[in-house]
Protein backbone atom coordinates (compact mmCIF):
# COMPACT_ATOMS: atom_id res chain seq x y z
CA UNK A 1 0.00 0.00 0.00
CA UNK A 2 1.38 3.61 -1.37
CA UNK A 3 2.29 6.25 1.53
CA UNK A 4 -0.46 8.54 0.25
CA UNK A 5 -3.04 5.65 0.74
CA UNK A 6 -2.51 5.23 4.56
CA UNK A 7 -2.33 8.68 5.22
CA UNK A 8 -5.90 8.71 3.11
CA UNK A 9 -7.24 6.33 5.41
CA UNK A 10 -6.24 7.71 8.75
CA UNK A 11 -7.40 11.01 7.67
CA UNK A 12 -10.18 9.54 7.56
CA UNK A 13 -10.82 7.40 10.49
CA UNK A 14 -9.18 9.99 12.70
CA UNK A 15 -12.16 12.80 11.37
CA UNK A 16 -14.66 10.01 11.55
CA UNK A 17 -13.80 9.58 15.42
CA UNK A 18 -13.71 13.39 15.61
CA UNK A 19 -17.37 13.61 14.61
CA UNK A 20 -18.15 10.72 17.17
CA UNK A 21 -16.24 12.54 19.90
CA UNK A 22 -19.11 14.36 21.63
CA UNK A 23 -20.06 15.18 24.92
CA UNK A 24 -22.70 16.74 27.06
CA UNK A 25 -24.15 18.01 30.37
CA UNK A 26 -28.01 17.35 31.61
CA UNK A 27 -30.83 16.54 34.19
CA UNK A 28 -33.41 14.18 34.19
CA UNK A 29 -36.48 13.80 36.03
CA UNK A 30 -39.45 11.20 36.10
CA UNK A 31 -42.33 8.64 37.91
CA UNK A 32 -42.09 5.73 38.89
CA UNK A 33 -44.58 2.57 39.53
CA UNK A 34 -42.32 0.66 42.72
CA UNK A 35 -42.87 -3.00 42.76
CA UNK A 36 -41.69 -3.99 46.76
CA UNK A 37 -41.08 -7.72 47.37
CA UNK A 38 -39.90 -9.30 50.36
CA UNK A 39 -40.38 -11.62 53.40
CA UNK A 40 -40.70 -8.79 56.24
CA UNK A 41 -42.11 -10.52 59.65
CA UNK A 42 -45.20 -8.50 61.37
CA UNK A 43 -43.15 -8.58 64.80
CA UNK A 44 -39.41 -9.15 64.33
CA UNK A 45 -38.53 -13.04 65.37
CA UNK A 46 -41.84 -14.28 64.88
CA UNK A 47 -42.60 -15.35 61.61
CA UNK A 48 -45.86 -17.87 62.55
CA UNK A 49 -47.53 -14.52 63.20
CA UNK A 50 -47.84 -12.72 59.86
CA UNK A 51 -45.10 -11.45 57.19
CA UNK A 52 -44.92 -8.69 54.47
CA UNK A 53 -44.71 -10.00 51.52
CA UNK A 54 -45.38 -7.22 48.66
CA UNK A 55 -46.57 -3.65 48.17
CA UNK A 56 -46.56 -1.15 45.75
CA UNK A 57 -45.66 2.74 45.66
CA UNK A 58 -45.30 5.65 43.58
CA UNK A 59 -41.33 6.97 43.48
CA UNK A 60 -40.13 10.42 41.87
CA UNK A 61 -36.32 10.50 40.76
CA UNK A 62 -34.30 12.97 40.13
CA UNK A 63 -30.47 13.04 38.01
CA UNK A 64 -27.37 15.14 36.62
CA UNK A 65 -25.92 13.04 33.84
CA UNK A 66 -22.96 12.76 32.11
CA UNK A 67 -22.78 12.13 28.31
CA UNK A 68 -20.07 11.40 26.04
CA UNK A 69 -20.26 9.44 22.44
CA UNK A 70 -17.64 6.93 21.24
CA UNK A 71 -18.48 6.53 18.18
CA UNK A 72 -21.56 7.76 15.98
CA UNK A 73 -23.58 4.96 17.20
CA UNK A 74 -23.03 4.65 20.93
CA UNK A 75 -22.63 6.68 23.90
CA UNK A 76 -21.69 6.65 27.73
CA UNK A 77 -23.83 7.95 30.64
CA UNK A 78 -22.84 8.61 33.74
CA UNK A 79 -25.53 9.86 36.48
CA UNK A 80 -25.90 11.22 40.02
CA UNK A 81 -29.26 9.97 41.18
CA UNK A 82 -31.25 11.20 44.08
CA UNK A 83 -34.77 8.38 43.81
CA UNK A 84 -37.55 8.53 46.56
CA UNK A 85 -38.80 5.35 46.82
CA UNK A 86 -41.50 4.79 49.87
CA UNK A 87 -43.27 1.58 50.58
CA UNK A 88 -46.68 0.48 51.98
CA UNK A 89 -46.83 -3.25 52.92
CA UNK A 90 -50.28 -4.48 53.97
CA UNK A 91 -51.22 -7.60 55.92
CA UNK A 92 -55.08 -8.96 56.88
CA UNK A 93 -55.18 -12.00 58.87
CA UNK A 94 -56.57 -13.29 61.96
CA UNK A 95 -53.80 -15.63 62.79
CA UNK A 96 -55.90 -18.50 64.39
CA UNK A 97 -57.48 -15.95 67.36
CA UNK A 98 -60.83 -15.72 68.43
CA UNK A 99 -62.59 -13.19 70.44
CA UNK A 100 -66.15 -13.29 72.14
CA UNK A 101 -68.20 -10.79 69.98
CA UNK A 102 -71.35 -9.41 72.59
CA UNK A 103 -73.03 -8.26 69.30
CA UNK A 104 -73.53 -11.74 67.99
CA UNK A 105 -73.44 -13.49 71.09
CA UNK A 106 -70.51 -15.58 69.71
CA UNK A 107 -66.48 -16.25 69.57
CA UNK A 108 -65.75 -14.73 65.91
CA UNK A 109 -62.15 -14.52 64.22
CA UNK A 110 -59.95 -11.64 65.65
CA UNK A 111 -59.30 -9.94 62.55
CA UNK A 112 -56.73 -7.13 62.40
CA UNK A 113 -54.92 -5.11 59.48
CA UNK A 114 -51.11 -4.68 59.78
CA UNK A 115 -49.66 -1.60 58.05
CA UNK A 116 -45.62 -1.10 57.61
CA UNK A 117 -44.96 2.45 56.15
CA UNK A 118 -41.82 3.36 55.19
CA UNK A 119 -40.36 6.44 53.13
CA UNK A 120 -36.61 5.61 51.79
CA UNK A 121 -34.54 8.37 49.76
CA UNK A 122 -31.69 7.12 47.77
CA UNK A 123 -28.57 8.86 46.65
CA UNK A 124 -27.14 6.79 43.73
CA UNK A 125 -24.89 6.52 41.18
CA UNK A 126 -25.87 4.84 37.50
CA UNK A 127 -23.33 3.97 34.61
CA UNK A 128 -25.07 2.68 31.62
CA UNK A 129 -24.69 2.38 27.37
CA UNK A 130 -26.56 4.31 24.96
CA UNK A 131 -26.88 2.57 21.65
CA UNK A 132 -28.44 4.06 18.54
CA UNK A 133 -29.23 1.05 16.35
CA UNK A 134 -30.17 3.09 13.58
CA UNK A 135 -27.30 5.34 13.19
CA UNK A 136 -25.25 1.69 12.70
CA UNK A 137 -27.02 1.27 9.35
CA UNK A 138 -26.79 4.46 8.31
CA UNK A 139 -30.43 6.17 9.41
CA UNK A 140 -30.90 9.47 11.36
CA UNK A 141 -33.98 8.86 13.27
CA UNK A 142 -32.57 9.49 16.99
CA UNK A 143 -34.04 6.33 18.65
CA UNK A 144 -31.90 4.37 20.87
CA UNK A 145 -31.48 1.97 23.66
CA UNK A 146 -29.97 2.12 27.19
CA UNK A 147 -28.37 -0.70 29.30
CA UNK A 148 -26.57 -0.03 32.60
CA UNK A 149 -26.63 -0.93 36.17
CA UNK A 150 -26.90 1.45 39.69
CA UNK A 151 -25.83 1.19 43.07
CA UNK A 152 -27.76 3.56 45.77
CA UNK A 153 -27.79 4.10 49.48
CA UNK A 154 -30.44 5.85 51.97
CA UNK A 155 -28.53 8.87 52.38
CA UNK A 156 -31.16 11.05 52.96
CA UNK A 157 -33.51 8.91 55.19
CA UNK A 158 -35.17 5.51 55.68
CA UNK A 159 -38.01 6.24 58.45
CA UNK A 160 -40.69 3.89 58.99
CA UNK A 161 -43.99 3.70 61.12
CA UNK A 162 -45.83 0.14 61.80
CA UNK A 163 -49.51 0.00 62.84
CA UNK A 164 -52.00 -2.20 63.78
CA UNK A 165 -55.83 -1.66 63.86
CA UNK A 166 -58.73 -4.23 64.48
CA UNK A 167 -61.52 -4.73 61.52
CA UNK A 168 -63.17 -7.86 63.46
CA UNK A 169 -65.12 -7.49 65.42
CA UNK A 170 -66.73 -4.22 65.73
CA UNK A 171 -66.87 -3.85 69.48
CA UNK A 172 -63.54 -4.98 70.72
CA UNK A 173 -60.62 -2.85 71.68
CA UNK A 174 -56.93 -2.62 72.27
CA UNK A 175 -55.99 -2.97 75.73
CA UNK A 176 -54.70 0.39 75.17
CA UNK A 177 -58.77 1.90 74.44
CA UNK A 178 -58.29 1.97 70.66
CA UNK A 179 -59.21 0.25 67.53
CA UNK A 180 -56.13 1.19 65.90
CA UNK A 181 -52.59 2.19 67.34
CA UNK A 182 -48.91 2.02 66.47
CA UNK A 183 -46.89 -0.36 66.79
CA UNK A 184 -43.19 0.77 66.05
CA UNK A 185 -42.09 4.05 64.23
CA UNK A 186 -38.26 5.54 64.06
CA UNK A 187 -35.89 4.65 61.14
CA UNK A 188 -34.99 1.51 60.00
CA UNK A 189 -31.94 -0.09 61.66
CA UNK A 190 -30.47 -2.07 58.78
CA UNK A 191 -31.14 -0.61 55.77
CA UNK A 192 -28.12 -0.84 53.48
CA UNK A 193 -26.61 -0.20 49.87
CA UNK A 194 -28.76 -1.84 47.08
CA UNK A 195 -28.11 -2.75 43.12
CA UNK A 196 -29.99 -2.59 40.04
CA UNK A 197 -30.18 -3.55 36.45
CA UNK A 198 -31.96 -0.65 34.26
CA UNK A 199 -33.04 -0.83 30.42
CA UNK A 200 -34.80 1.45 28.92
CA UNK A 201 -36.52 2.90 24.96
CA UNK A 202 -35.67 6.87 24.38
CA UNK A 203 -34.83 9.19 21.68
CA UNK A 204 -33.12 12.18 21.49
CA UNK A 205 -35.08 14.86 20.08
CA UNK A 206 -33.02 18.31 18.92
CA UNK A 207 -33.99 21.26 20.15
CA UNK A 208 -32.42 23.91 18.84
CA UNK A 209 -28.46 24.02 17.75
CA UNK A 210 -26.08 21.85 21.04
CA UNK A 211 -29.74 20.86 22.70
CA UNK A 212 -32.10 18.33 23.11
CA UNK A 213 -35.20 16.88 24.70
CA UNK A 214 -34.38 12.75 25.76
CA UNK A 215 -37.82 10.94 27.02
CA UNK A 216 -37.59 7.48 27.74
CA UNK A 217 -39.56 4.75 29.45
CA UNK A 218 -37.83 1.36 31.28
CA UNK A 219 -37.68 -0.69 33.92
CA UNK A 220 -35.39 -1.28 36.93
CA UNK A 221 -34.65 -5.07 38.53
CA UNK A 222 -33.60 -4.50 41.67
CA UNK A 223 -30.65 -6.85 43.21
CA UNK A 224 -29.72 -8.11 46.26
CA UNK A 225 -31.92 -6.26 49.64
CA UNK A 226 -32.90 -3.20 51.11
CA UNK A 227 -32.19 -4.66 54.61
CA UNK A 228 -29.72 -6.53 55.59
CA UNK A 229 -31.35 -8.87 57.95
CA UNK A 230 -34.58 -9.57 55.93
CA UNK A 231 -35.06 -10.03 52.11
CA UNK A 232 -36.19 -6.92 50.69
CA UNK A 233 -36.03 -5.83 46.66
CA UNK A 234 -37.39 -3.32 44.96
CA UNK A 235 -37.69 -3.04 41.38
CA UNK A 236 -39.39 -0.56 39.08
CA UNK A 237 -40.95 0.63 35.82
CA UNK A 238 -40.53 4.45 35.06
CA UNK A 239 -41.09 7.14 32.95
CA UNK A 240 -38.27 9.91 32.64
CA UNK A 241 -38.24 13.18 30.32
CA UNK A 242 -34.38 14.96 30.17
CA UNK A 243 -33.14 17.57 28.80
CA UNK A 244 -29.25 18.23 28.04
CA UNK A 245 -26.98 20.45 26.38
CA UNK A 246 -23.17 20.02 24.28
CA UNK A 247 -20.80 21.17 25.47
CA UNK A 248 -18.07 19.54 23.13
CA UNK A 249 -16.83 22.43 20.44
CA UNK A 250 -18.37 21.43 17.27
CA UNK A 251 -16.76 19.67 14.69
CA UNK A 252 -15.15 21.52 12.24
CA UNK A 253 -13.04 19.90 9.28
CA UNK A 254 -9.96 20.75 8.40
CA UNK A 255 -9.26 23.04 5.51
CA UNK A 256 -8.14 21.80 2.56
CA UNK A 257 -4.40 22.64 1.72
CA UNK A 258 -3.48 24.14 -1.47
CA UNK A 259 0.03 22.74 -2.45
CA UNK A 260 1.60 25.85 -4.50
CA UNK A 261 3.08 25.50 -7.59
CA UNK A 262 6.97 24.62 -8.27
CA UNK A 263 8.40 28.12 -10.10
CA UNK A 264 9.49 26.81 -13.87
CA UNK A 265 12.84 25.75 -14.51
CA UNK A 266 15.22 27.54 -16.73
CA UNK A 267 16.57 25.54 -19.35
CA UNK A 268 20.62 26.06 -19.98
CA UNK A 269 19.65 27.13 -23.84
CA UNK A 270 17.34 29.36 -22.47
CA UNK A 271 20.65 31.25 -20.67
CA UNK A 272 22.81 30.71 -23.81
CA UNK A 273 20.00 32.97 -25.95
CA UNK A 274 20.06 35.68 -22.89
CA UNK A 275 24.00 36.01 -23.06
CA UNK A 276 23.60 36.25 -26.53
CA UNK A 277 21.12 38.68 -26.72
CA UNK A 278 23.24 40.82 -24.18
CA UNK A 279 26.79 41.06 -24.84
């Protein structure tokens, strides 16, 4: 291969990458439908009495992202995440008791709805991929694909509040003179650092010139617990709209080089006809 070929083609891969090499600044914000599963005992060490199993909740998230493009077709994403994500867990059962109902005249089941409230805020951090399958076979439309993982901790609170309040029958009452009380509140002991899988569908919409408008929809598998002495995940589908600007220079190709012209060369005869000429 000639010298002027390979400098051809790393001209050209090198202003190829250029164009690729692309970066930008944003915030997200969005909804999201919390799924909570788990296996959450009514009172701590006693199992035979009642556990949590499920629950779901609304969560709001929040982000300042990170973007920068490898190559025309794919991106990086890198996020600070701050996700509210409370929980309601709900429990009916009578657990084999009986009470004498003076209504009815009769021992009836001892019915009574358990209520764990919690209200977690996470502080996170998510790394994913942005891939724009279209732009790989040569089409503009801006849809594209995200694939990435989080980690997140309760920085910025995991209280709780447990209660307990009688639905059978109508006439009986708490030693304490109520039909409904509370059991435990305060924040939860063992909360600790949890992991997640997120894909998502978006598109990146242009604005005007350097900014654009990125809705997307996904979902979030949660890994591993929210508590470390109980199983506890949470996963989630969402719905996010961001916006974001560039802040890469943009690309601007090199200027062509004109190569100037050699000046002519005299010709000996040519100085044999001057002397000549001019004795």
């Amino acid at each position: 291969m000639r010298p002027v070929h390979i400098v051809a083609i790393s001209f050209l891969v090198a202003t190829d990458f250029a164009q690729s090499e692309r970066e930008w600044w944003g915030i997200v914000g969005g909804w999201s439908l919390l799924d909570h599963r788990g296996s959450i005992p009514v009172y701590d060490g006693q199992p035979e009495c009642g556990v949590f199993t499920r629950g779901r909740s609304d969560g709001v998230l929040l982000g300042v992202c990170y973007d920068r493009s490898l190559v025309e077709w794919l991106e990086v994403s890198a996020c600070a995440t701050a996700w509210r994500r409370p929980v309601r867990l709900d429990l009916r059962a009578d657990n084999g008791l009986e009470v004498y109902d003076d209504e009815q005249g009769t021992y009836v089941p001892f019915v009574r709805r358990h209520v764990w409230n919690a209200d977690l805020f996470f502080l996170g951090f998510e790394l994913s991929g942005r891939l724009y399958p279209l732009h790989a076979v040569g089409h503009a439309l801006p849809l594209w694909l995200r694939h990435g993982g989080d980690v997140a901790y309760p920085a910025f609170g995991a209280d709780f509040e447990q209660t307990e309040e009688i639905l059978q029958p109508g006439g009986v009452l708490f030693p304490d003179g109520t039909r409904r009380h509370t059991l435990a509140r305060g924040t939860i002991p063992d909360a600790t650092t949890t992991y997640g899988v997120v894909v998502s569908l978006g598109a990146s919409i242009p604005l005007r010139p350097r900014l654009e408008l990125m809705p997307e929809i996904g979902i979030r598998y949660g890994i591993g617990s929210v508590r470390s002495t109980y199983q506890w995940s949470v996963h989630a589908a969402f719905a996010a709209v961001g916006i974001r600007i560039e802040m890469s220079a943009p690309f601007q190709p090199p200027a062509p080089q004109l190569q100037e012209e050699p000046p002519p060369k005299v010709q000996p005869t040519d100085v044999v006809k001057l002397t000549t000429a001019n004795p």
